[in-house]
Protein backbone atom coordinates (compact mmCIF):
# COMPACT_ATOMS: atom_id res chain seq x y z
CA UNK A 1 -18.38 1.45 -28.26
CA UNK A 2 -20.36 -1.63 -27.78
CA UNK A 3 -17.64 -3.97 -28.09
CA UNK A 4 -15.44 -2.00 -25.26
CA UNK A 5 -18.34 -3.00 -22.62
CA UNK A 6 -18.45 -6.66 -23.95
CA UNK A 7 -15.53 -7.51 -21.95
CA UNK A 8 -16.47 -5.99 -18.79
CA UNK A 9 -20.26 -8.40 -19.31
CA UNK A 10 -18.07 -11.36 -20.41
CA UNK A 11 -16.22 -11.34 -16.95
CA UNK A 12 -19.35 -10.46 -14.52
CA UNK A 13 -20.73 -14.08 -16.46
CA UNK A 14 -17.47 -15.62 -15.74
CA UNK A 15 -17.23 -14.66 -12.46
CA UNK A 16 -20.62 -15.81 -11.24
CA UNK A 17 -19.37 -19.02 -12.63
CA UNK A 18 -16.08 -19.40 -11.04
CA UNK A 19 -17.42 -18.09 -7.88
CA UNK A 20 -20.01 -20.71 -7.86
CA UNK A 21 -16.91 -23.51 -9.08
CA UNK A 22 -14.82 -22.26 -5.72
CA UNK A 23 -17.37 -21.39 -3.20
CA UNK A 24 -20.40 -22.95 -3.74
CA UNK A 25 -19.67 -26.64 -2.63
CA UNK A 26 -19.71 -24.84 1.27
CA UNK A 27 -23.34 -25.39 1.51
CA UNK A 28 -22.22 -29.42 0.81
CA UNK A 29 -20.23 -30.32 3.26
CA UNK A 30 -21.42 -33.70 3.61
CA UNK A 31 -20.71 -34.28 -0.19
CA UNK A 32 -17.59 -36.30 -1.23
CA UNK A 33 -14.82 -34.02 -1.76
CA UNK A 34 -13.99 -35.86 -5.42
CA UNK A 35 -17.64 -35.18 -5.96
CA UNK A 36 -17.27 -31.74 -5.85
CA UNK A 37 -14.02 -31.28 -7.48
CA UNK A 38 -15.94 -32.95 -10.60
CA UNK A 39 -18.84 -30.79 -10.41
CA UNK A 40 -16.42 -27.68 -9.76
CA UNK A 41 -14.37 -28.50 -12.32
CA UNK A 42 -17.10 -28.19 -14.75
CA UNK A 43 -18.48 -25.14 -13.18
CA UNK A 44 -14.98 -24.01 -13.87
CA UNK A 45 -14.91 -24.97 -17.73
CA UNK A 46 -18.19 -22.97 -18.66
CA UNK A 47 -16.52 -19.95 -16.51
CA UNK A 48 -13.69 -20.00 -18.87
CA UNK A 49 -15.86 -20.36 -21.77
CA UNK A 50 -16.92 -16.51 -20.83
CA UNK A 51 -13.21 -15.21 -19.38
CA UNK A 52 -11.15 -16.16 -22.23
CA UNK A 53 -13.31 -14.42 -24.95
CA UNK A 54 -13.40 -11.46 -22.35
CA UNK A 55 -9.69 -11.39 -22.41
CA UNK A 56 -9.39 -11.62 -26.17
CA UNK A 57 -11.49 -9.12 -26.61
CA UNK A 58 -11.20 -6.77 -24.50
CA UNK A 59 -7.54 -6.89 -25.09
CA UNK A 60 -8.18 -4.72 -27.88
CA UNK A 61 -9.45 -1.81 -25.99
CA UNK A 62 -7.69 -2.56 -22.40
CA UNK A 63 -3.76 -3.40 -21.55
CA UNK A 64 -3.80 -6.35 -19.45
CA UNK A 65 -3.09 -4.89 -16.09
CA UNK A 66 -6.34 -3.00 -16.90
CA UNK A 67 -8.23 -6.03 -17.70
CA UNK A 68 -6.69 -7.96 -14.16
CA UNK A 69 -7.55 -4.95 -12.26
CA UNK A 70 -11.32 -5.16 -14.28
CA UNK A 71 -11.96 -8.96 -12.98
CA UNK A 72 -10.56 -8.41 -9.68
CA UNK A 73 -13.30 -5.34 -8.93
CA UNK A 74 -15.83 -7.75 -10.58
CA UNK A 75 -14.77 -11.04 -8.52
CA UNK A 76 -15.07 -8.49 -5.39
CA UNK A 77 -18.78 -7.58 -6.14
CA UNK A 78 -19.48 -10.89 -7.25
CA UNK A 79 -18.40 -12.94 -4.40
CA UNK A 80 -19.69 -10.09 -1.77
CA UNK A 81 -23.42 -10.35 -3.27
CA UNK A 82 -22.60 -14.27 -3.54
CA UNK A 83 -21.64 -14.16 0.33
CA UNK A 84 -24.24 -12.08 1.62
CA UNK A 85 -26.98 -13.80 -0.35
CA UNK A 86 -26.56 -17.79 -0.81
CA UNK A 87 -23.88 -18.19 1.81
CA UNK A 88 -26.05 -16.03 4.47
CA UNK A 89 -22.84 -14.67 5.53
CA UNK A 90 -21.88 -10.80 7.06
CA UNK A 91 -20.63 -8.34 5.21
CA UNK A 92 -18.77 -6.15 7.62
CA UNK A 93 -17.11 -2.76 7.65
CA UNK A 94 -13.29 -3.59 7.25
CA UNK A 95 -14.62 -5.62 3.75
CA UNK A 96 -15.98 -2.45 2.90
CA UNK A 97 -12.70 -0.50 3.88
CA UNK A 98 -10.33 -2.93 2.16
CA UNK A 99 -12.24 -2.54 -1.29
CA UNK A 100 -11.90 1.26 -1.17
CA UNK A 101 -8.33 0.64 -1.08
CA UNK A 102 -8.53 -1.31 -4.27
CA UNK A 103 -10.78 1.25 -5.43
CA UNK A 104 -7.64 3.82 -5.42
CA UNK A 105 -5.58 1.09 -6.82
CA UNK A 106 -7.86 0.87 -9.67
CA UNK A 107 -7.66 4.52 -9.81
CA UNK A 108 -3.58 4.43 -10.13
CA UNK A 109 -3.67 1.46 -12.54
CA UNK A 110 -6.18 3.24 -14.88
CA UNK A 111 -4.74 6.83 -14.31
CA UNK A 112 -2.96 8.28 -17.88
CA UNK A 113 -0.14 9.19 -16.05
């Protein structure tokens, strides 16, 4: 049972790294852009140090639609929490509309039909 969550951890650690790799060069603007591709680009490596195991092994218990579908929810709650909190930004009412809609989406993706 353990080893079906391990996955779903694996990505929430990946995806606090790659949101950090993509977004969180915004607050340094006045940083060279190579700069920040480096340091990006090695954000990026230790985020796929987490998402590849969580692939691999969550393959075993999820098809990989399942497992997309998984990270995309995940990247959603990440980035909204990463928005809100180090990019001071608003979270307003049509973000909160369009993630119910992936809600059902994860609903008809994960639905034994």
């Amino acid at each position: 049972m353990y080893r079906q969550f391990l996955p779903i951890i694996l990505l929430i650690i990946s995806n606090v790294f790659m949101t950090f790799a993509w977004y969180g060069h915004l607050k340094f603007k006045g940083t060279a852009l190579w700069i920040v591709i480096l340091v990006s680009w090695g954000i990026a490596f230790l985020e796929y140090c987490f998402q590849v195991p969580a692939n691999r092994i969550g393959h075993e218990f999820y098809s990989a639609a399942q497992l997309k579908t998984i990270q995309e929810v995940i990247t959603l709650i990440v980035f909204s929490i990463f928005s809100i909190l180090y990019l001071k930004e608003e979270f307003r009412w049509n973000y909160l509309v369009g993630f119910a809609f992936i809600i059902l989406a994860v609903f008809f993706i994960f639905k034994k039909w």
